[in-house]
Each structure stands twice: as structure tokens, then as C-alpha cells.
Protein backbone atom coordinates (compact mmCIF):
# COMPACT_ATOMS: atom_id res chain seq x y z
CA UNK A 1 0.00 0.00 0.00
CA UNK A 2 1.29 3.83 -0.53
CA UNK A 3 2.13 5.43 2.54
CA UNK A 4 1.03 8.52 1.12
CA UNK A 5 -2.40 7.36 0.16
CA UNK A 6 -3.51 6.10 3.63
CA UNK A 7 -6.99 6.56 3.06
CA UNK A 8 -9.56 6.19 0.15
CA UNK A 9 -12.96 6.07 0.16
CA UNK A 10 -14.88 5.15 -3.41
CA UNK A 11 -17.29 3.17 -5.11
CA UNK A 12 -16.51 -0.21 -6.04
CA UNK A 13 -16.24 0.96 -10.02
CA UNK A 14 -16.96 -2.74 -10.95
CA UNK A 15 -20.17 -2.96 -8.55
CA UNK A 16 -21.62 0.63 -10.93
CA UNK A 17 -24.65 -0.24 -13.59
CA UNK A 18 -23.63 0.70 -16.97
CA UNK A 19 -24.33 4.66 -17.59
CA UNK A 20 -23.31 5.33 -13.58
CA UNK A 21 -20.46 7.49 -12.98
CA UNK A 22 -18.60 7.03 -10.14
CA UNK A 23 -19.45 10.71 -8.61
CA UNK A 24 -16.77 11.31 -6.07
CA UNK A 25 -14.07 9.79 -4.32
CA UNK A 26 -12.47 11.25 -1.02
CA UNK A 27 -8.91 10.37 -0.03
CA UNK A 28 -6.38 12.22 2.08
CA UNK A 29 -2.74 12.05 1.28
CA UNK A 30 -0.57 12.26 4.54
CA UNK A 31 2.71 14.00 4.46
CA UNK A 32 5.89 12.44 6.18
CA UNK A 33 4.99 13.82 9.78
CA UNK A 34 1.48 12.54 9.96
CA UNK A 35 -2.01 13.66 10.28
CA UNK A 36 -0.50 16.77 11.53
CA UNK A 37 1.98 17.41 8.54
CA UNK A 38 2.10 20.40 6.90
CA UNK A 39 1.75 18.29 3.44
CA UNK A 40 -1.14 16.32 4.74
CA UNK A 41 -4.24 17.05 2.21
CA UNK A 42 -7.84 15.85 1.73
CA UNK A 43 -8.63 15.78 -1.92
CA UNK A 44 -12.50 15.09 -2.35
CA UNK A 45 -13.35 14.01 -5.98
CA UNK A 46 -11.11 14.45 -9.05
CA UNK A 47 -11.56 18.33 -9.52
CA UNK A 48 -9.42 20.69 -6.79
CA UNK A 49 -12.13 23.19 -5.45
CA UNK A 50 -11.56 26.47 -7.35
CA UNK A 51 -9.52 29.46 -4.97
CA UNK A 52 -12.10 31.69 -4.18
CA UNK A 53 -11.39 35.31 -6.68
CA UNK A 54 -9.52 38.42 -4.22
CA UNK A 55 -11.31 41.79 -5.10
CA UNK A 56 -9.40 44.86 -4.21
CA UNK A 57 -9.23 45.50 -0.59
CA UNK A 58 -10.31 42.11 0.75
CA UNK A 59 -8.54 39.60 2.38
CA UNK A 60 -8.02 36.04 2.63
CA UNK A 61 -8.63 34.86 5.48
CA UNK A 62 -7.42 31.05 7.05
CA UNK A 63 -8.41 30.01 10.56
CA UNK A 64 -7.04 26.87 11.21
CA UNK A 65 -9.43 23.48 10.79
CA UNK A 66 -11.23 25.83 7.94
CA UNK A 67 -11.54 26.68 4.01
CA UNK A 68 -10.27 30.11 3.10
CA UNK A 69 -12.57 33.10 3.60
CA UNK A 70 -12.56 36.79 1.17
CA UNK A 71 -13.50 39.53 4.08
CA UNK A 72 -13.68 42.81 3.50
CA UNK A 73 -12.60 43.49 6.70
CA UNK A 74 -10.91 41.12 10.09
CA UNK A 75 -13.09 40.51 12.49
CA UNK A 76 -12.62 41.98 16.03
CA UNK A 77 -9.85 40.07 18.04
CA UNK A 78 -12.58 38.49 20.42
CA UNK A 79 -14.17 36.83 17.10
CA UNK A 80 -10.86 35.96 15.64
CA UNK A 81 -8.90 34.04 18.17
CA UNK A 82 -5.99 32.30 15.57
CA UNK A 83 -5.58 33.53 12.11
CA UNK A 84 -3.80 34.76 9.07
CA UNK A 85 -4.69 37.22 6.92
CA UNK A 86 -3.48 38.44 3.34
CA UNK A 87 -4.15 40.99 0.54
CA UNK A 88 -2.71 41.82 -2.55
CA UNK A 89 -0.65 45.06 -0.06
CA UNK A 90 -0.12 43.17 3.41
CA UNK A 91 0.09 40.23 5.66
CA UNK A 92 -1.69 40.04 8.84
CA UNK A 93 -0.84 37.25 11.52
CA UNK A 94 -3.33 37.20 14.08
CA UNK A 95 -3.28 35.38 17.53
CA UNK A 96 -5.87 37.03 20.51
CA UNK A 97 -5.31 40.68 20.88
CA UNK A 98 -1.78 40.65 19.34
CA UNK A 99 -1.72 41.56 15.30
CA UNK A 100 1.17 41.50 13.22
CA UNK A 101 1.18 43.61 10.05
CA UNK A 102 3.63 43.52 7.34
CA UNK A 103 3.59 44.73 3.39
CA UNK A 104 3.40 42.41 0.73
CA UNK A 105 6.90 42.81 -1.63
CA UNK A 106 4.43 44.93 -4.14
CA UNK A 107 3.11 47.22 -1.65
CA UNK A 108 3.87 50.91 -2.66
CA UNK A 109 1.11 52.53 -1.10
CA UNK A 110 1.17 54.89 1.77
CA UNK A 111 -1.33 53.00 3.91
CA UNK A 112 1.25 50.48 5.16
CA UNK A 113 4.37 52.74 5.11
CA UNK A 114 5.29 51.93 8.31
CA UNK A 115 5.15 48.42 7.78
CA UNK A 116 8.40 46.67 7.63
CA UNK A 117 8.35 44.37 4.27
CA UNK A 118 7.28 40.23 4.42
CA UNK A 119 9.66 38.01 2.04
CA UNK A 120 8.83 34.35 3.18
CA UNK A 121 6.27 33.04 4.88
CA UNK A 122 7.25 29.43 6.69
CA UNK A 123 5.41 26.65 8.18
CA UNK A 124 7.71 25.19 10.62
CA UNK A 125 6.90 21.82 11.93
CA UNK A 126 8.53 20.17 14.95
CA UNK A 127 8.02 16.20 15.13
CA UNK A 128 8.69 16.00 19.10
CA UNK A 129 7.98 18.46 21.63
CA UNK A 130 10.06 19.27 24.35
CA UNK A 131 7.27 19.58 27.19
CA UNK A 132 4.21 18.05 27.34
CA UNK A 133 3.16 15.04 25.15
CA UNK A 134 6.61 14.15 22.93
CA UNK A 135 4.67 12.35 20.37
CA UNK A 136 2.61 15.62 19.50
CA UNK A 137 4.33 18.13 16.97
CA UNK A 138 4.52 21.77 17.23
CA UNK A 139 3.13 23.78 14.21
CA UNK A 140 4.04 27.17 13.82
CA UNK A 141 3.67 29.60 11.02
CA UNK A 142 6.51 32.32 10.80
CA UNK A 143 6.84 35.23 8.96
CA UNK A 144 10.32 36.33 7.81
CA UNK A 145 11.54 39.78 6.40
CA UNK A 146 14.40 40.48 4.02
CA UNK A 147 17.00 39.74 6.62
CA UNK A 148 15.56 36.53 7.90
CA UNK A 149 14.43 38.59 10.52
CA UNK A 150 10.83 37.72 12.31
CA UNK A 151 7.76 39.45 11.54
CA UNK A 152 4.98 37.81 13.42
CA UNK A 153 4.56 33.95 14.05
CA UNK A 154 1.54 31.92 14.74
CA UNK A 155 1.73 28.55 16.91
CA UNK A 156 -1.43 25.93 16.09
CA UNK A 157 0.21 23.41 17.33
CA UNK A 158 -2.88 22.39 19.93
CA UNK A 159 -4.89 23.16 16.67
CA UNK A 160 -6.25 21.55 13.52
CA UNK A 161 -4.33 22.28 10.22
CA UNK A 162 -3.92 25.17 8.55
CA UNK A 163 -5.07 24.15 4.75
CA UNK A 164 -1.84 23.87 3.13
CA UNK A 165 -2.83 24.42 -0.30
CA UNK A 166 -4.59 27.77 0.95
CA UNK A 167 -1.41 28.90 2.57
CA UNK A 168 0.44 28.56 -0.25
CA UNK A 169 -1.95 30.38 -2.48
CA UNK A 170 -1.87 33.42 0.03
CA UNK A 171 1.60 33.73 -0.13
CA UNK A 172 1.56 33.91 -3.87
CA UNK A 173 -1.12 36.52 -3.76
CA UNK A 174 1.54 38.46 -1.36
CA UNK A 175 4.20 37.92 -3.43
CA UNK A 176 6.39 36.11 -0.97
CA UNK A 177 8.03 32.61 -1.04
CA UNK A 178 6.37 29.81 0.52
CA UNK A 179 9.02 27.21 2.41
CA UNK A 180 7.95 24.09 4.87
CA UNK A 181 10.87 23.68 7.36
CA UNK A 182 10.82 20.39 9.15
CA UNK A 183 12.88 19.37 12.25
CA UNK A 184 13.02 16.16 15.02
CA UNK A 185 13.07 18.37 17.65
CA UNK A 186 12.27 22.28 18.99
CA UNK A 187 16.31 21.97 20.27
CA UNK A 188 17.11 21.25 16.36
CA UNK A 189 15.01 24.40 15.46
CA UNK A 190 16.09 26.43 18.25
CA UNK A 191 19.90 26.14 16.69
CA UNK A 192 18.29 26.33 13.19
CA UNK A 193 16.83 29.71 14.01
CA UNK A 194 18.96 31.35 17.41
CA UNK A 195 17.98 34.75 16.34
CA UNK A 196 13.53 33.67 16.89
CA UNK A 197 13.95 32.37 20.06
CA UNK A 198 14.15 34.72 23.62
């Protein structure tokens, strides 16, 4: 059996009457790490759902365990407990109260000025944690500037997934490379990435 193709659910082709099309078939493909992998991915039927279109202003919005939104606007901090955020102009990591805001690469508006400049955005998962349950992985998002230096950083590790495909998507729309990082241990990130850690 494939390791990558763990699960499949679909009609027994040889069991359909003749002019029955087999309609759908659900299977998710688990990356290396898991259920929790950042490549894990349900594909339901033959046909990838279609990216919802970006208008002008709005934002994508992923919370994690859900499909993308478009929003006009982010909700209020008290309605948007985990989340990331991106238009066309900026990125927006959100977690509680605290909001990180950096420009997109083609930003030259005024409205985000102040903003220092997102290049990469990386999911960063940890196979073993070092408190807590070791068999559970630590999931963080991180957003990098032009000097590998930190922008804002998300952890979902006690979280569902962040849709991987979506993720990616956004950080085209932004402009800025997309880059899964995977280490054993948070000791092997830690030394990976001294300059994120205090």
C-alpha cells in the first residue's frame, strides 16, 4: 500500500450499472509527519475546489481546521482568536489581541508605510515536543523579512491544520516565497533559528 495514500474512500467501479459514474471519491494524502503534517491534504473528488477570486481591498482569510474566507474586513480580536490574513498590499498574523502587520513585496502605497516588508512566509513543523506530550508536533507559522528577521509567528500546534494548499496560495497573492521547514526536535530548530527564540 502507498504510505502517502492512507486513506480512500470510493465506489466499487466494478459494482456501478452501466451509464453510472462514479461521482466522487475522497482520499487524504498524509505527508511524512502525519495527520499533523504540513503536506497532509484531503482531496475530495477528481476536480481541486476552485480558490475563491480576491477583489481589491479584501482579504483572505485562514483560521485553522477551515476553508479560506474573502472579508472585507478582520473581524474583532474576540471573534478571531488564531488567524492569518493576506491581501494583494499586506500580511496580517493574528493570535488574541496581538496583530502582526507587514507589506506584501508589491506594496507601494502609503497605507502600510510603516510596515516593515514580508519576504517568506514558513510553516515550521517540529516532530517532538520538548514539554508536554513528545509524540505531538509543534506547528508554527513564521513570517520572515528580508533579513531573515521575524515578523509575526503563529503557533497551532494544539490546533487543527492550517489548509496547506490555501497557505500557499496566500503567499503567492503576497508575493512572498512559501518554504515548509521540518525538524526532530524544537532543540534542532532552536539552533536552526537562534535569532527567533528569547
Amino acid at each position: 500500500m502507498d504510505p502517502s495514500h492512507i486513506y480512500d474512500h470510493e465506489e466499487d467501479v466494478d459494482n456501478l450499472s452501466d451509464g453510472e459514474e462514479e461521482l466522487d471519491s475522497e482520499a487524504i494524502h498524509l505527508g511524512p509527519g502525519g495527520i499533523d503534517d504540513p503536506d497532509t491534504s484531503w482531496d475530495v473528488g477528481d476536480e481541486a475546489r476552485p480558490f475563491p477570486v480576491l477583489s481589491p481591498g479584501d482579504y483572505y482569510l485562514l483560521i485553522p481546521g477551515e476553508d479560506v474566507q474573502v472579508v472585507a474586513r478582520l473581524p474583532k480580536p474576540r471573534n478571531l482568536r488564531l488567524g492569518i490574513a493576506v491581501s494583494t498590499q499586506s500580511l496580517v498574523v493574528c493570535v488574541g489581541r496581538r496583530r502582526s502587520w507587514s507589506r506584501s513585496p508589491g506594496d507601494h502605497s502609503t497605507e502600510h508605510a510603516d510596515a516593515p516588508q514580508a519576504e517568506r512566509m514558513l510553516v515550521v513543523f517540529i516532530a517532538h515536543r520538548a514539554r508536554g506530550n513528545p509524540t505531538k508536533p509543534r506547528k508554527y507559522i513564521v513570517i520572515t523579512g528580508p533579513d531573515d528577521e521575524m515578523l509575526g509567528w503563529l503557533d497551532y500546534s494544539n490546533e487543527w491544520n492550517l489548509d496547506a494548499r490555501a497557505l500557499k496560495e496566500m503567499a503567492e497573492t503576497a508575493g512572498i516565497e512559501y518554504v515548509i521547514e521540518r525538524f526532530t526536535s524544537e532543540a534542532d530548530f532552536e539552533r536552526a533559528h537562534p535569532r527567533w527564540v528569547g
